[in-house]
Protein backbone atom coordinates (compact mmCIF):
# COMPACT_ATOMS: atom_id res chain seq x y z
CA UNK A 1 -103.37 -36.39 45.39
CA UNK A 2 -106.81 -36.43 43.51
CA UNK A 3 -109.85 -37.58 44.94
CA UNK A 4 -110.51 -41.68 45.95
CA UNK A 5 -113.29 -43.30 45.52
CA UNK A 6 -115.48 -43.97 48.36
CA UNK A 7 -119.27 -46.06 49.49
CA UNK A 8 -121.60 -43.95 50.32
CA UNK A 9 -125.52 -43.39 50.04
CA UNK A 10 -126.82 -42.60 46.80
CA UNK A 11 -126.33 -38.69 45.91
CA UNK A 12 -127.68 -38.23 42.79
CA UNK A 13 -130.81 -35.68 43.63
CA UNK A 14 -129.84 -31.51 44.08
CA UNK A 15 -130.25 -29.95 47.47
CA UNK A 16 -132.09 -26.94 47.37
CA UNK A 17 -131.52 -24.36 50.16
CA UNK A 18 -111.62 -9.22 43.94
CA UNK A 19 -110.35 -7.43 40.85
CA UNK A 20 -112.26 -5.40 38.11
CA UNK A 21 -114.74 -7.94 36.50
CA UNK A 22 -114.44 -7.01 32.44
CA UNK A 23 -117.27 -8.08 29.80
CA UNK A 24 -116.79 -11.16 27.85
CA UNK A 25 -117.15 -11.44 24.02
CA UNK A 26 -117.73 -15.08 22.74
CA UNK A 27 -115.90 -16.24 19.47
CA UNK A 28 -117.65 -19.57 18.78
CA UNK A 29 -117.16 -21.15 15.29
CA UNK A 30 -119.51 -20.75 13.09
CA UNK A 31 -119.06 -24.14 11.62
CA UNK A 32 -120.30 -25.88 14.91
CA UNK A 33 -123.60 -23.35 14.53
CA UNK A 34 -126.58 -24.43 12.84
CA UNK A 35 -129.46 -22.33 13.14
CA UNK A 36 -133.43 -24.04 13.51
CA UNK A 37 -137.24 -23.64 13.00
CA UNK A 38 -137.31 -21.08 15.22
CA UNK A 39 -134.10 -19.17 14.20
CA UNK A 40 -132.33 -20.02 17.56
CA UNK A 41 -128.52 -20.82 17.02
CA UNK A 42 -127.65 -24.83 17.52
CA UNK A 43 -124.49 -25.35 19.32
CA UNK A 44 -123.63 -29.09 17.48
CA UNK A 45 -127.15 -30.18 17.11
CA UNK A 46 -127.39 -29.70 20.34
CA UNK A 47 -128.71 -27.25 22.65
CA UNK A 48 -129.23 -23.31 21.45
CA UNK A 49 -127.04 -20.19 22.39
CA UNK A 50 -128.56 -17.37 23.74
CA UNK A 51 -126.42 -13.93 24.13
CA UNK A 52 -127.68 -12.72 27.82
CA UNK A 53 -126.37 -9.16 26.71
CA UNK A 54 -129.26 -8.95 24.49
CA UNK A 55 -131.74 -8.36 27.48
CA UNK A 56 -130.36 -4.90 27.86
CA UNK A 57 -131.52 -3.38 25.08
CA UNK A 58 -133.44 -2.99 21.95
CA UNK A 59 -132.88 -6.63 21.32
CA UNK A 60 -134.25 -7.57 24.44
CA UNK A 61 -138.19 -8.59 23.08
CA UNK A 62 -135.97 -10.50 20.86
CA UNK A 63 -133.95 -12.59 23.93
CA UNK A 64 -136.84 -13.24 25.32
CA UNK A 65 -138.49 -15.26 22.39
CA UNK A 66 -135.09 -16.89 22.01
CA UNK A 67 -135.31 -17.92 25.87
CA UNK A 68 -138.96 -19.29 25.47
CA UNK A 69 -137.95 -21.41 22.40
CA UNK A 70 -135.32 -22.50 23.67
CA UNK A 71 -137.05 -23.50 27.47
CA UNK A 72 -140.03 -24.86 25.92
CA UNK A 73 -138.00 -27.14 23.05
CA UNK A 74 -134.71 -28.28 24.46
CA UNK A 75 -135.03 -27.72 28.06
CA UNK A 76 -132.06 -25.50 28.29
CA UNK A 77 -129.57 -23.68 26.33
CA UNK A 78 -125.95 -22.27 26.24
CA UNK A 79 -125.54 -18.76 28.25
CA UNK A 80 -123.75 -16.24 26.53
CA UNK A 81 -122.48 -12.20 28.13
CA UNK A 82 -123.69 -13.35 30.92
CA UNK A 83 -121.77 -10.97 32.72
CA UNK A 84 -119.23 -12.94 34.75
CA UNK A 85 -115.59 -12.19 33.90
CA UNK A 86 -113.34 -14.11 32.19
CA UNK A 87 -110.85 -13.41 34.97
CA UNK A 88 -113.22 -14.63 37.47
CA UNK A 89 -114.58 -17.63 35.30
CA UNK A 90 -110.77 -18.83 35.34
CA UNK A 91 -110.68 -17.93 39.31
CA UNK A 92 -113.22 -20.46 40.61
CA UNK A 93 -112.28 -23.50 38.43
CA UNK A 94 -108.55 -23.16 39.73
CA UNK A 95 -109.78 -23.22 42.99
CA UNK A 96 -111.88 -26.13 42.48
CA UNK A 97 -109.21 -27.48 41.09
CA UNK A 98 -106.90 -26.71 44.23
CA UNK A 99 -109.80 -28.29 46.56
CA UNK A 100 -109.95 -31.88 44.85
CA UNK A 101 -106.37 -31.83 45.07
CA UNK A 102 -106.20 -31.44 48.18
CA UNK A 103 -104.53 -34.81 50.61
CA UNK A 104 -107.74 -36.98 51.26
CA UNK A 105 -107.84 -36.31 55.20
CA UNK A 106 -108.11 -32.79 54.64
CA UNK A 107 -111.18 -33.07 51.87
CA UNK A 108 -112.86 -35.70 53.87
CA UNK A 109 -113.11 -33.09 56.76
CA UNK A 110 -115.88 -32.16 55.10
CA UNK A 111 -117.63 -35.21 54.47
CA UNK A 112 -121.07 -35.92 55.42
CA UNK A 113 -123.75 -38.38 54.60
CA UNK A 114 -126.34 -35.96 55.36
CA UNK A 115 -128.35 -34.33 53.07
CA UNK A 116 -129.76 -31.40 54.76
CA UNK A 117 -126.46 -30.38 55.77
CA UNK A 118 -125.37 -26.69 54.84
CA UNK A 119 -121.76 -27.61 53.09
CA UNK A 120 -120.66 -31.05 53.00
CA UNK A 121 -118.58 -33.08 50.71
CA UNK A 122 -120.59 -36.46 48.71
CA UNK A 123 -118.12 -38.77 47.35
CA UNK A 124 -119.02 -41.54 44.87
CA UNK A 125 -120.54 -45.03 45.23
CA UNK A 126 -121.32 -48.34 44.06
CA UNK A 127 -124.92 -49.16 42.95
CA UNK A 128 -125.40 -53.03 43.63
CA UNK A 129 -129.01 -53.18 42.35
CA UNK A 130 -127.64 -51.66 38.64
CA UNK A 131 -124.00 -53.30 39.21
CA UNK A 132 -122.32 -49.66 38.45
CA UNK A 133 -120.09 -47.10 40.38
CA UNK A 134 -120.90 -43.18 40.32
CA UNK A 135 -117.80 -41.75 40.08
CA UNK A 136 -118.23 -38.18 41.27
CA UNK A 137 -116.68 -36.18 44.05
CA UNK A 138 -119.11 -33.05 44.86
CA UNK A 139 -118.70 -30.15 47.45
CA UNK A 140 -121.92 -29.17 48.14
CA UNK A 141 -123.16 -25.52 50.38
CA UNK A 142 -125.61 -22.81 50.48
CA UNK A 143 -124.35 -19.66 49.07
CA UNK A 144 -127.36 -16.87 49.62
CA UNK A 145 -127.50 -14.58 50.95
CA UNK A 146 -123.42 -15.15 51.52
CA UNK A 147 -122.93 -13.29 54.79
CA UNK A 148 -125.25 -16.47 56.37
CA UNK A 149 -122.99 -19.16 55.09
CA UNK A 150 -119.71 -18.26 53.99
CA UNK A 151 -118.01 -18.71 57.56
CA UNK A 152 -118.59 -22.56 56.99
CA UNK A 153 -116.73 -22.89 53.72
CA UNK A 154 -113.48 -24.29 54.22
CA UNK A 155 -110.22 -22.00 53.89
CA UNK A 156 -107.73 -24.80 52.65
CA UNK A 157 -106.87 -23.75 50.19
CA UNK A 158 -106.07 -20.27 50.17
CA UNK A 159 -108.55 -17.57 49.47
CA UNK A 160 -111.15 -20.17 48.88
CA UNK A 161 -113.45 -17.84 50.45
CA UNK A 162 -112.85 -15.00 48.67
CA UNK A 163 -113.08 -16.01 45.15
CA UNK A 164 -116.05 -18.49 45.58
CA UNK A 165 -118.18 -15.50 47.45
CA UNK A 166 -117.53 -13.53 44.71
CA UNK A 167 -118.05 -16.28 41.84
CA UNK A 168 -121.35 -17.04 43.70
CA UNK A 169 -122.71 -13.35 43.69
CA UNK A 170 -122.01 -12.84 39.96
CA UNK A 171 -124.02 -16.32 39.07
CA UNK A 172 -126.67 -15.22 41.55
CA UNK A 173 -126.61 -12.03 39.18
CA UNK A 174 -126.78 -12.96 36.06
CA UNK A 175 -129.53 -15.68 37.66
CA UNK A 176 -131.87 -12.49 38.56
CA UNK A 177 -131.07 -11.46 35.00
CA UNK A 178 -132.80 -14.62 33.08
CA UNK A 179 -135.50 -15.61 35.53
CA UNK A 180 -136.63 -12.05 34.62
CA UNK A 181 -136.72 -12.45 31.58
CA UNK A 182 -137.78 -16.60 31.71
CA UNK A 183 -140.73 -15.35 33.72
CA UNK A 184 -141.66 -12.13 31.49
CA UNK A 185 -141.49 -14.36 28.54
CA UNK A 186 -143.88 -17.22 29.97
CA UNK A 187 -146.66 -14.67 30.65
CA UNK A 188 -146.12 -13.98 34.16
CA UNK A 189 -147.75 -11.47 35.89
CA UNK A 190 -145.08 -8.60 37.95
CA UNK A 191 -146.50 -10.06 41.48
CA UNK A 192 -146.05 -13.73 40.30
CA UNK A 193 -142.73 -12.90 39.68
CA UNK A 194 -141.89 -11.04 42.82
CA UNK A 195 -143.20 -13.73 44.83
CA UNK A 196 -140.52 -16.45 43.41
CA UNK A 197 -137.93 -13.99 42.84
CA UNK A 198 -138.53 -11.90 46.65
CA UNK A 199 -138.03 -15.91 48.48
CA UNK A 200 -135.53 -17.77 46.37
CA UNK A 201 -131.95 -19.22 47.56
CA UNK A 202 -128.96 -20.39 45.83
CA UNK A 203 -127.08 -23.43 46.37
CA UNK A 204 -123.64 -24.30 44.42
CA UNK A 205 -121.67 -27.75 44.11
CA UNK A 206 -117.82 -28.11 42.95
CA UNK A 207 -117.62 -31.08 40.97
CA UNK A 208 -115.13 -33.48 40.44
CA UNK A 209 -114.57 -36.36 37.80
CA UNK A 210 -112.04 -38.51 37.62
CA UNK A 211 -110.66 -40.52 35.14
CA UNK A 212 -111.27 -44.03 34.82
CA UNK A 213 -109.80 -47.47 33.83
CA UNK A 214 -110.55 -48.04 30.65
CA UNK A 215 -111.95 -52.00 31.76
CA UNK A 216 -114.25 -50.16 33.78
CA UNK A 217 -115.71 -47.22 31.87
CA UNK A 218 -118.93 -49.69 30.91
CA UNK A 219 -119.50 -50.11 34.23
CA UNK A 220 -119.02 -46.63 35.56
CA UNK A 221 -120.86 -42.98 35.52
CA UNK A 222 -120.10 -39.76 36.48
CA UNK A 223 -123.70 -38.98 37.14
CA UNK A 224 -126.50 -41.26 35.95
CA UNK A 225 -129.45 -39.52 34.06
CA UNK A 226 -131.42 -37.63 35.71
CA UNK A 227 -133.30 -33.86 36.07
CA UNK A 228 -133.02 -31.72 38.21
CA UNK A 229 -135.52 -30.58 41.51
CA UNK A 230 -134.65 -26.95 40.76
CA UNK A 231 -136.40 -23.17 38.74
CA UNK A 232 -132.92 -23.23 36.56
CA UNK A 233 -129.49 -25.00 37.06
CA UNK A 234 -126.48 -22.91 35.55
CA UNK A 235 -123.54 -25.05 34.84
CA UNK A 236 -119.46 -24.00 34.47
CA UNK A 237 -117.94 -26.72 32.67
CA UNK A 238 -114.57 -26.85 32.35
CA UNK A 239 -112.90 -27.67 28.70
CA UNK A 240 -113.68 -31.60 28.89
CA UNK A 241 -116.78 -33.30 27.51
CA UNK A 242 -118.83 -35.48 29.86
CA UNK A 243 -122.13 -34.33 30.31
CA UNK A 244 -124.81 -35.65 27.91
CA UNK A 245 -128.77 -34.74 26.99
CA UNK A 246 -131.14 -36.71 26.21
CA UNK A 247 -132.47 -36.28 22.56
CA UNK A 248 -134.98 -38.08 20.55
CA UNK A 249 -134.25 -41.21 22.79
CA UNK A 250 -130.53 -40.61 22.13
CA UNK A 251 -127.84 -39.16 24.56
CA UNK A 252 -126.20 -36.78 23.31
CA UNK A 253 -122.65 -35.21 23.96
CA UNK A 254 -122.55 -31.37 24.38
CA UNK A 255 -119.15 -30.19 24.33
CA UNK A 256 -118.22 -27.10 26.12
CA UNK A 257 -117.88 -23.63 24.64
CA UNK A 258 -115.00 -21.33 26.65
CA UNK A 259 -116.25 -18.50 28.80
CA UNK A 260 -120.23 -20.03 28.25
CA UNK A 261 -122.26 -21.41 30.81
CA UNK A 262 -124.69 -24.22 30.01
CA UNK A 263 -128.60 -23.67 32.05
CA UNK A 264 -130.85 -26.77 32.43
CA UNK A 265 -134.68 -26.44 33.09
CA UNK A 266 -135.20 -27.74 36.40
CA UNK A 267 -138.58 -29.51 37.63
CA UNK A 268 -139.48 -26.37 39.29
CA UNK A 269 -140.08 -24.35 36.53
CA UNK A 270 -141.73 -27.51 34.77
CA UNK A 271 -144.32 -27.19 37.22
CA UNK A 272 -144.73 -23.52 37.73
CA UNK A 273 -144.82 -23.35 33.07
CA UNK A 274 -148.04 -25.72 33.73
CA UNK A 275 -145.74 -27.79 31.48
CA UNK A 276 -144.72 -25.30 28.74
CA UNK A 277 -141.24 -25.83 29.82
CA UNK A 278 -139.68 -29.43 30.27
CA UNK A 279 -137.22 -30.02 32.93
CA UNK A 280 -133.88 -30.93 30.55
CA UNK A 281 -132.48 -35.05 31.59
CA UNK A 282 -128.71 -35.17 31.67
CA UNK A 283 -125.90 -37.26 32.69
CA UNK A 284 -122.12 -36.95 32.98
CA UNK A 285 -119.74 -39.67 31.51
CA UNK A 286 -116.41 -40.56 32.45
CA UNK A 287 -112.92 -41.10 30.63
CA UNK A 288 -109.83 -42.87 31.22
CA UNK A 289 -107.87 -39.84 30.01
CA UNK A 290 -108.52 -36.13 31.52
CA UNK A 291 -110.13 -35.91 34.64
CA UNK A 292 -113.51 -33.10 34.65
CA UNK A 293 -114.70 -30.48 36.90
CA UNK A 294 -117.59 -28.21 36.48
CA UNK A 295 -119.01 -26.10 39.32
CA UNK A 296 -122.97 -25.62 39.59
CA UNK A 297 -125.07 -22.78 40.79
CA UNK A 298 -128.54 -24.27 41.42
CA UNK A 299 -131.68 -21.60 41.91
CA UNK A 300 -134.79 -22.61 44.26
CA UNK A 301 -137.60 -20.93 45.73
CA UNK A 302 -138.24 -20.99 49.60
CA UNK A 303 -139.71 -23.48 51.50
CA UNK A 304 -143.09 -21.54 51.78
CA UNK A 305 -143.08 -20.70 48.14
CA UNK A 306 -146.60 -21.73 45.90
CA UNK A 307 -145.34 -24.07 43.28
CA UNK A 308 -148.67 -24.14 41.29
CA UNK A 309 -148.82 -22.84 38.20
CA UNK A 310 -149.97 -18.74 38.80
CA UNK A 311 -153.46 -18.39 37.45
CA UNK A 312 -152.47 -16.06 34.04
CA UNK A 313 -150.75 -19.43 32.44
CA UNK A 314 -154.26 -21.30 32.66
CA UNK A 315 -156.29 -21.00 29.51
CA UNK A 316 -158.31 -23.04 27.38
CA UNK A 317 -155.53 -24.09 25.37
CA UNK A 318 -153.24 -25.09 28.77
CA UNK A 319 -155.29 -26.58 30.97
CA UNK A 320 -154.32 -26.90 34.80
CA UNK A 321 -152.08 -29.97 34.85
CA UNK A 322 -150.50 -29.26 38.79
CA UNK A 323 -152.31 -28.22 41.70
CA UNK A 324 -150.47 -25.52 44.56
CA UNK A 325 -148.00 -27.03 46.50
CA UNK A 326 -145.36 -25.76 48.41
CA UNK A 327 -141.42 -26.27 47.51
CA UNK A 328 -141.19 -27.75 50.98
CA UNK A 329 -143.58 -30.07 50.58
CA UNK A 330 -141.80 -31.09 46.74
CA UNK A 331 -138.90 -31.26 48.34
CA UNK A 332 -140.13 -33.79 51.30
CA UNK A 333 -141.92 -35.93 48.46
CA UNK A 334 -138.64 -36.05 46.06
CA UNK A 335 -136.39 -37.52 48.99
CA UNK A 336 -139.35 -39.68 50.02
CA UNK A 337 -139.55 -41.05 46.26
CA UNK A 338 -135.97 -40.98 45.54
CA UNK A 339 -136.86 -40.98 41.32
CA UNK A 340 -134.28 -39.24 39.41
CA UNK A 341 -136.12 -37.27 37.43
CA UNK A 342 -139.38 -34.84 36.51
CA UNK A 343 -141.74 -38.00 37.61
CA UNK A 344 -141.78 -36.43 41.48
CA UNK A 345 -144.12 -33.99 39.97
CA UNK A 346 -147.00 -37.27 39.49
CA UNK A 347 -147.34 -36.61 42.94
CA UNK A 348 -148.41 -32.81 42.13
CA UNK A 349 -150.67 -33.24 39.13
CA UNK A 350 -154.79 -32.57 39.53
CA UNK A 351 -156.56 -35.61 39.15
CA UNK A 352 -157.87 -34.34 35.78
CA UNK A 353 -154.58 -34.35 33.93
């Protein structure tokens, strides 16, 4: 039985805290590639592709521009080799897939309207103020270090456990891999980078879409636009469209590639760029035809962590826009605010900017 619809509080804002895996090799069709100013590939006028297996070797100055053009002008990009197995890719959006489908009572076992809580299930709800239902149904749970939280997922269904722990450890991975390399490209000095990198956590949603009436598709979202409060968000889509950029003051559709994950800027690394990277807005769309799923893997510092911009990335030419803050203290002001996108950082900026 697939998910129901349900009222709830408004859950639109993040919450931070097997066999042999084989590499992949991405056919993409060179028709949908367009290549820009800055010689990144466009996946339809969209967003660029970057080939993560470039970092580990003598194209690896090279993946590093790529990433910095690609941060800095469309606030994210598609991922590429990133090093998670087709096999496994396949694993954890069956078993999403199994979850939703699950009967209601045993899903809503799960539910929770809190926030803060470690893995709880958000279904969607009706906005009265906008006159619009957000149509989602998201598992939400902390997945690092695994040993801490894994004993809370649910085992319904079978081997849910086992194939999410190990999804979540190959994104946490190939997450290591490009903050590297996001960090080493902004500038960052090695002890700037050990400080985020040395306190960071990982927290992962299953998503669910379903489809919609067709008299009620103008009047319903799968996730209203929005950025998100995180360093980098890497995204699993599965093969249906839904999720949208923002472009030029246009939203715009970016349809999935197989096998290739899609990474939004987050408003963390917004603030810790001084600005040189923008935090990417997105939404998801519904349809009255194939239901969607996607699964997230969202990376955040710890509470403690300085979210000012480290002093190498102040110059003449980039002036000090935000002043040190901690995560925790972002985090409290975001929930406080409740604004759906890179605005919570007004809160942050020196009174200069």
């Amino acid at each position: 039985m697939a998910p129901t619809k349900a009222v709830v509080a408004d859950d639109h804002l993040a919450l931070p805290a097997g066999g042999k895996n084989t590499p992949l090799t991405n056919t993409i069709p060179i028709s949908n590639v367009q290549t820009d100013i800055y010689g990144l590939e466009i996946w339809e006028g969209t967003l660029p592709i970057i080939d993560l297996g470039g970092i580990h070797g003598p194209r690896r100055s090279d993946t590093i521009k790529q990433l910095g053009h690609a941060c800095q002008h469309y606030g994210g990009f598609m991922l590429k080799n990133h090093g998670i197995s087709e096999r496994l890719l396949n694993d954890i959006m069956s078993k999403a897939r199994e979850f939703f489908h699950l009967p209601e009572e045993e899903r809503m076992k799960l539910y929770s309207p809190d926030p803060t809580s470690l893995i709880r299930l958000a279904t969607g709800f009706k906005d009265d103020n906008q006159n619009v239902f957000v149509s989602r149904e998201s598992l939400k749970f902390h997945c690092h270090p695994i040993e801490n939280y894994v004993n809370l997922w649910p085992t319904n269904p079978p081997s849910y456990r086992e194939v999410v722990s190990e999804y979540c450890v190959a994104a946490k991975r190939a997450e290591i891999t490009l903050l590297e390399a996001v960090f080493e490209g902004l500038g960052m000095e090695r002890k700037s980078i050990d400080q985020i990198l040395d306190n960071h956590g990982q927290y992962a949603s299953l998503n669910y879409y379903p489809t919609c009436d067709k008299s009620n598709l103008g009047l319903t979202f799968g996730l209203r636009g929005h950025t998100d409060p995180t360093i980098l968000t890497m995204l699993l889509p599965d093969e249906v469209s839904g999720l949208e950029i923002l472009q030029d003051g246009d939203w715009v559709p970016v349809k999935p590639i197989p096998n290739t994950l899609i990474v939004h800027v987050g408003d963390v690394l917004q603030g810790l760029s001084n600005c040189r990277y923008k935090s990417l807005l997105h939404r998801v769309i519904v349809n009255s035809e194939k239901e969607r799923l996607s699964i997230a893997s969202y990376c955040y510092p710890s509470n403690d962590t300085q979210m000012g911009p480290p002093k190498e990335l102040i110059d003449d030419d980039h002036p000090l826009i935000y002043k040190d803050y901690t995560y925790e203290e972002f985090y409290t002001t975001m929930w406080k605010q409740r604004l759906p996108d890179a605005s919570r950082l007004d809160s942050f900026k020196v009174s200069a900017a």
